[in-house]
Protein backbone atom coordinates (compact mmCIF):
# COMPACT_ATOMS: atom_id res chain seq x y z
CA UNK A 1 -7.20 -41.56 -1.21
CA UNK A 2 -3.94 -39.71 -1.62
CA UNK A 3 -3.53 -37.27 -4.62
CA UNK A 4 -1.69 -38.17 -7.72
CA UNK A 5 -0.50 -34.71 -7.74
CA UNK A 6 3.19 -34.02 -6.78
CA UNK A 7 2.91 -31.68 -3.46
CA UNK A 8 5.32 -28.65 -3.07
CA UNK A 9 6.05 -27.81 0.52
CA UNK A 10 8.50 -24.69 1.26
CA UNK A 11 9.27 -25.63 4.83
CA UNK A 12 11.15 -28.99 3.56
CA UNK A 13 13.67 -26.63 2.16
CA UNK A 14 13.49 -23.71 4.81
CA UNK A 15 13.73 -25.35 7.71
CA UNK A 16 17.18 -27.55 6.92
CA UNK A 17 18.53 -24.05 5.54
CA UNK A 18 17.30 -22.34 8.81
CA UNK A 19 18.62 -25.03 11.48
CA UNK A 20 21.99 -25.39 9.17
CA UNK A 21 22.82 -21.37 9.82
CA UNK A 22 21.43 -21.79 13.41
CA UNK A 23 24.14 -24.66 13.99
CA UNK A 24 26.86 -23.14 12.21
CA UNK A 25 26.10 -19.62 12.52
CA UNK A 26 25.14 -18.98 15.49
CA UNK A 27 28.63 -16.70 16.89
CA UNK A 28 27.67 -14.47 14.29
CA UNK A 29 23.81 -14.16 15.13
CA UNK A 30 24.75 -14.16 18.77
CA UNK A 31 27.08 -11.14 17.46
CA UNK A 32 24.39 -9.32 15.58
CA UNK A 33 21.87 -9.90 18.57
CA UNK A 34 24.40 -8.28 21.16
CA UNK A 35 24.74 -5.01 19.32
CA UNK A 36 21.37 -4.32 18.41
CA UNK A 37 20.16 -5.34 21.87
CA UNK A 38 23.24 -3.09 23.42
CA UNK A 39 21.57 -0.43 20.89
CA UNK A 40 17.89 -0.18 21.83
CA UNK A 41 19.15 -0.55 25.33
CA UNK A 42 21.28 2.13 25.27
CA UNK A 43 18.82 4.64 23.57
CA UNK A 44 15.70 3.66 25.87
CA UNK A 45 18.09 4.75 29.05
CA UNK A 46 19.01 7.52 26.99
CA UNK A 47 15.48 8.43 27.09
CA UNK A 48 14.29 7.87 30.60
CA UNK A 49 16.96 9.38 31.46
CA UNK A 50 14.64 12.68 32.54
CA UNK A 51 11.47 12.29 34.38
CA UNK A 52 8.66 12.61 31.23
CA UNK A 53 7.39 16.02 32.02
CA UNK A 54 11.07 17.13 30.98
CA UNK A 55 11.68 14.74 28.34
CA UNK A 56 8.33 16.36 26.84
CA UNK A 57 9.34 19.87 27.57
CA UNK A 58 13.08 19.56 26.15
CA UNK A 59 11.59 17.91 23.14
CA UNK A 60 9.05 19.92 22.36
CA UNK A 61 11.59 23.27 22.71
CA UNK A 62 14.46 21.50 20.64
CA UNK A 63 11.47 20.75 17.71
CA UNK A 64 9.76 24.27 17.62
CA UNK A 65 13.60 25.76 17.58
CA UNK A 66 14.48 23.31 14.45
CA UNK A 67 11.62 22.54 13.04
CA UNK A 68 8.54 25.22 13.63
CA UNK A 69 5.44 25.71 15.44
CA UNK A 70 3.05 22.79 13.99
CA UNK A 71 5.31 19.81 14.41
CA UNK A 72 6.54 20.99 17.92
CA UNK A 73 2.64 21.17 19.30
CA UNK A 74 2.21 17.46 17.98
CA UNK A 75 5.51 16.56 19.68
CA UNK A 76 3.46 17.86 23.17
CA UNK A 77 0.73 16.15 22.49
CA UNK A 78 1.46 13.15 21.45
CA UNK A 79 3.64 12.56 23.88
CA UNK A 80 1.65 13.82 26.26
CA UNK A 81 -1.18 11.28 25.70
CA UNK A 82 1.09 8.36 25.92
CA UNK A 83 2.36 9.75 29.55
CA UNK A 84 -1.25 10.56 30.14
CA UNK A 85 -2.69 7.39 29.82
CA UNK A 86 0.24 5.35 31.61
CA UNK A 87 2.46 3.95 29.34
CA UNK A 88 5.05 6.54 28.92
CA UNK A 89 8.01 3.25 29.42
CA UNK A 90 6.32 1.26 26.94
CA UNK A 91 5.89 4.53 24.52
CA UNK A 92 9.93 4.69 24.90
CA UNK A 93 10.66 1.47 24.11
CA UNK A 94 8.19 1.89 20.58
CA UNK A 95 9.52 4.59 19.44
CA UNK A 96 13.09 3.48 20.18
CA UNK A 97 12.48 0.05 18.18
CA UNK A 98 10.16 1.94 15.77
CA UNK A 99 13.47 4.25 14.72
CA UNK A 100 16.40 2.14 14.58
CA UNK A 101 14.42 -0.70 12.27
CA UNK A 102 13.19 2.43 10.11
CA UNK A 103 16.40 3.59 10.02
CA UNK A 104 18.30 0.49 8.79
CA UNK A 105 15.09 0.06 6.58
CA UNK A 106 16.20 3.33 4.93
CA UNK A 107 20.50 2.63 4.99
CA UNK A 108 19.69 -0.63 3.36
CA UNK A 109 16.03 0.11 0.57
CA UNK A 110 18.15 3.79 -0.51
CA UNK A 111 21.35 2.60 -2.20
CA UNK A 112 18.97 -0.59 -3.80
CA UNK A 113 16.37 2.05 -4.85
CA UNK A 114 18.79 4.37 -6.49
CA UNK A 115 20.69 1.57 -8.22
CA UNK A 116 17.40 -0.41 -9.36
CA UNK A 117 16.64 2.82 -11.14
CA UNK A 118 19.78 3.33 -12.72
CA UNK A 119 20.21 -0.51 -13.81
CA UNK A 120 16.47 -2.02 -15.51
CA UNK A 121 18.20 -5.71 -14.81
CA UNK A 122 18.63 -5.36 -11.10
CA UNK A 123 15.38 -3.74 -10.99
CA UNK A 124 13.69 -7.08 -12.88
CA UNK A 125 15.76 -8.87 -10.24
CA UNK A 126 14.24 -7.39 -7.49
CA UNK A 127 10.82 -7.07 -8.83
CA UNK A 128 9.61 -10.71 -7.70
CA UNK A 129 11.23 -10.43 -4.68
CA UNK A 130 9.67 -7.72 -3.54
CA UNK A 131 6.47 -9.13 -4.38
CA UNK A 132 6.87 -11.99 -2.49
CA UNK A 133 8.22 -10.04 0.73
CA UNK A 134 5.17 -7.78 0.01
CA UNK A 135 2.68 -10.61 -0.12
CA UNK A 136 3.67 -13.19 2.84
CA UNK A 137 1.88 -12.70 5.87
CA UNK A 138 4.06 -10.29 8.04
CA UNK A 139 3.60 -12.49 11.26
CA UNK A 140 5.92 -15.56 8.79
CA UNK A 141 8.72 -13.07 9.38
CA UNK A 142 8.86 -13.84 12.92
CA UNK A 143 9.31 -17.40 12.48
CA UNK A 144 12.65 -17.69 11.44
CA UNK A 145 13.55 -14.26 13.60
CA UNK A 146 12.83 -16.13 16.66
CA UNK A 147 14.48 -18.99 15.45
CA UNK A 148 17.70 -17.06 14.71
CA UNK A 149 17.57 -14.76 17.32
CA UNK A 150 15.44 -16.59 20.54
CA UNK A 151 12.89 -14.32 21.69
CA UNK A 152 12.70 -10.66 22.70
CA UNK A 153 13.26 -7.59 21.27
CA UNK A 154 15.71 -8.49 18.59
CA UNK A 155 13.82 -10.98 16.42
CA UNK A 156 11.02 -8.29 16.41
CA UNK A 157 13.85 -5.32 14.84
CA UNK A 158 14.83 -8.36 12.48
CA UNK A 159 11.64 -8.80 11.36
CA UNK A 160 10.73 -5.34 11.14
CA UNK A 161 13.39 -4.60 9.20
CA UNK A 162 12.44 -6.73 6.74
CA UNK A 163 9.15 -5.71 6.50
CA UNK A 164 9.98 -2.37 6.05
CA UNK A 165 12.25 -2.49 3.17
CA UNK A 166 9.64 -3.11 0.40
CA UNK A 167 7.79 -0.20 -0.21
CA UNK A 168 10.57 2.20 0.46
CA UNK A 169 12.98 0.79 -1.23
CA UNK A 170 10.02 0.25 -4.18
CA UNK A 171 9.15 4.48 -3.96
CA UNK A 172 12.86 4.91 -3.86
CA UNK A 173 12.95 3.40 -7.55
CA UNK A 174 9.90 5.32 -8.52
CA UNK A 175 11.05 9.09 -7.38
CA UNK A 176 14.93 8.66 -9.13
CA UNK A 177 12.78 7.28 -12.19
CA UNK A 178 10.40 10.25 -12.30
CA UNK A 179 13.34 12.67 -12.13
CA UNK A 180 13.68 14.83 -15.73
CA UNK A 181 16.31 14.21 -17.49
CA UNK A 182 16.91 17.87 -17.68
CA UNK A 183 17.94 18.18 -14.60
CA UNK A 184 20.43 15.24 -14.25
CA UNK A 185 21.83 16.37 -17.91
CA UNK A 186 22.04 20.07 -16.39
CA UNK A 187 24.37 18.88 -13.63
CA UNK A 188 26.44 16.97 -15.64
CA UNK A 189 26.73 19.92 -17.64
CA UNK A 190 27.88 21.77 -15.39
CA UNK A 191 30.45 19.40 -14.58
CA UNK A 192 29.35 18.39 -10.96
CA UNK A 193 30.56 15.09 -10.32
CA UNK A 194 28.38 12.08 -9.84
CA UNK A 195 27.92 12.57 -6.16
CA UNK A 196 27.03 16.57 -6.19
CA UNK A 197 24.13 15.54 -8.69
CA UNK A 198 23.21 13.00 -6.10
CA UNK A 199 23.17 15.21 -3.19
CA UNK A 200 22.04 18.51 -4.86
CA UNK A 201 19.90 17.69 -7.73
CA UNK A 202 18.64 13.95 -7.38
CA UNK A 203 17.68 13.75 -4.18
CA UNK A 204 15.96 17.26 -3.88
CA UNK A 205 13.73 16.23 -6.39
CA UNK A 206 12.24 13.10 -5.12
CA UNK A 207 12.27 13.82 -1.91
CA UNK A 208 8.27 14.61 -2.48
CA UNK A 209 8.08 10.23 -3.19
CA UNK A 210 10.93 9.48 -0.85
CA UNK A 211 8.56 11.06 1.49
CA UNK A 212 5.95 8.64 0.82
CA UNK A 213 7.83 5.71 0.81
CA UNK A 214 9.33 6.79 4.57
CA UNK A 215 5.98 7.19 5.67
CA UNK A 216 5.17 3.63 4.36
CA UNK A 217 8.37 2.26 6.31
CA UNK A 218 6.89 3.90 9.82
CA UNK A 219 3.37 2.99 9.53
CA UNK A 220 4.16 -0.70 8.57
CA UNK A 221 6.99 -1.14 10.99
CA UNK A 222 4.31 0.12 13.62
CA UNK A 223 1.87 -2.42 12.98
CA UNK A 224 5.13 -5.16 12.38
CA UNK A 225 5.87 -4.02 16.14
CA UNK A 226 2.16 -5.05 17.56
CA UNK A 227 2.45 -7.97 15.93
CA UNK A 228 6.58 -8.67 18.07
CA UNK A 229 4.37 -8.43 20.51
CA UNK A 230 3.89 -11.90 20.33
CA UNK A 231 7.73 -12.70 20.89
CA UNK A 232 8.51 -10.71 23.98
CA UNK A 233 9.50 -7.50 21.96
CA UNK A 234 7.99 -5.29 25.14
CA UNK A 235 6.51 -1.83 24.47
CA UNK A 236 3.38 -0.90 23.01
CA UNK A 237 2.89 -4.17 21.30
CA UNK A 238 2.98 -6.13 24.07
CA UNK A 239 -0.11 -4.35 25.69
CA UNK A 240 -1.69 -5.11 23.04
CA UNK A 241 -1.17 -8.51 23.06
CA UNK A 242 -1.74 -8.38 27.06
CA UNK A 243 -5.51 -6.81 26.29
CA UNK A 244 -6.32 -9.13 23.63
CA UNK A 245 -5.31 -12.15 25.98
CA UNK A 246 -7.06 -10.56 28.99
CA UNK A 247 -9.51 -9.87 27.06
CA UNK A 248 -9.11 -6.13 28.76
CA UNK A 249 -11.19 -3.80 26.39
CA UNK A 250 -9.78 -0.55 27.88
CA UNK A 251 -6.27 -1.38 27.78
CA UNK A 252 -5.83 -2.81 24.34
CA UNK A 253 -7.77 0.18 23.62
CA UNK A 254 -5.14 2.51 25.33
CA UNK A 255 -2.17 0.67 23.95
CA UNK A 256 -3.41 0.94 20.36
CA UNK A 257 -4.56 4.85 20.38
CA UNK A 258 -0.91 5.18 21.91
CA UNK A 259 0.52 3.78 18.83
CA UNK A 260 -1.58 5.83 16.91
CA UNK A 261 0.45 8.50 18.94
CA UNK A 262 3.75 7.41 17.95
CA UNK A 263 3.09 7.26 14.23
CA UNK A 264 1.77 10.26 14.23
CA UNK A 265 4.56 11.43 16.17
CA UNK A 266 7.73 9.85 14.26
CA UNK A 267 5.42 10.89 10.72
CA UNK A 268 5.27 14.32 11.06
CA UNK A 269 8.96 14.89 12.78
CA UNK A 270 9.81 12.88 9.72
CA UNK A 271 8.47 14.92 6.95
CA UNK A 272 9.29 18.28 8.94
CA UNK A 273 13.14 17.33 8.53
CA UNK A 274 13.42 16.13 5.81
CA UNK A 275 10.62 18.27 3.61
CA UNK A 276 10.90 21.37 5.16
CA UNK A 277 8.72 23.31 7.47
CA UNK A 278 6.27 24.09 4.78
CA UNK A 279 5.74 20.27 3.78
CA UNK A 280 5.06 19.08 6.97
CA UNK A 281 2.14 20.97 7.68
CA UNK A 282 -1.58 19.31 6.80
């Protein structure tokens, strides 16, 4: 007995939409595809470019010179558990992916942050589409990545981008909106122009929630990456997938207290840049 209610389905009106831009598109995707693949490639042979005993060593110095003593003995050992338990390449390749999508995450969730909480309409605007973003499944995001983008490591960035985008560009919104007003009137006062209270006054004082919303960004573009596993996206994620195919206990195991590596790695170098020395300890 078929329903006399009307049925709704999203993929009649995706999936033209999708196979129109793949058709008539598809230089520029091909485009896009060649320079973030050039990218990762370029910065993973950056990387094993030194044997990892000396990529650890370098690091660590260059981190305790900048940074301090606390963040510099994570750098060792985190890194030093990923070589440890054999998958130094696939560490690389994480960590590589893991910073360029949280990096565009940032370039593109900043400037919509600071203008959502400047402008209450674009901030309604955004409102239910972040929700949505926030509440599909993040594995849907791979769908139309692949479809876009074929398989490998460049539908996984895509979709990781996207995933990453809510919450900071939501906490990005939040910090300029919890800034006093005495302290954007005392700059204007002072007749700094509109950038200098940007740079000097704004962004000083959220940096405690910008903080936040960064660490959101890594953690959930970590666990977007496992999940690319499942398209060819290499690294970490893909031993994942591997031991939950295999059904190999120890090496899923290995792979995931690796990642658990990485985030704590690209956290803490995170906050010790950009909070200060102080902030990043625990």
């Amino acid at each position: 007995m078929s329903s006399i209610l009307p049925t709704f389905s999203p993929g009649a009106w995706l999936t033209p939409a999708v196979d129109w831009l793949n058709v008539h598109w598809h230089p520029l995707f091909a485009f896009i595809s060649d320079v973030i693949q050039l990218v990762l490639n370029g910065l993973t042979a950056l990387l094993m470019i030194l044997p990892p005993w000396a990529l650890i060593l370098v690091s660590t110095a260059l981190v305790l010179k900048l940074l301090g003593l606390r963040p510099a003995v994570i750098t060792a050992l985190t890194q030093g558990f990923c070589w440890g338990v054999g998958l130094w390449p696939e560490a690389i390749q994480t960590i590589t992916l893991v910073t360029v999508a949280v990096v565009l995450s940032v370039a593109i969730a900043f400037p919509l942050g600071v203008l959502a909480a400047r402008r209450p309409v674009l901030e309604a605007m955004l409102r239910p589409i972040l929700d949505i973003m926030q509440t599909v499944p993040p594995w849907v995001y791979l769908i139309p990545a692949v479809i876009l983008f074929s398989l490998g490591s460049v539908p996984a960035i895509i979709a990781t981008i996207v995933y990453g985008i809510p919450p900071m560009l939501r906490l990005t919104t939040l910090a300029f909106k919890q800034i006093p007003h005495d302290l954007q009137e005392l700059g204007q006062a002072l007749g700094a122009p509109p950038r200098t209270v940007l740079l000097k006054i704004e962004i000083p004082a959220a940096m405690p929630t910008l903080l936040v919303g960064l660490n959101q960004c890594i953690l959930l573009s970590l666990a977007m990456v496992v999940l690319a596993g499942l398209v060819g996206s290499g690294g970490l994620g893909a031993e994942v997938t591997r031991g939950l195919t295999r059904m190999e206990m120890g090496l899923g195991l290995r792979a995931g207290l690796a990642i658990v590596a990485v985030a704590l790695l690209l956290d803490r170098l995170s906050k010790a840049a950009l909070g200060g020395k102080e902030k990043a300890r625990p």
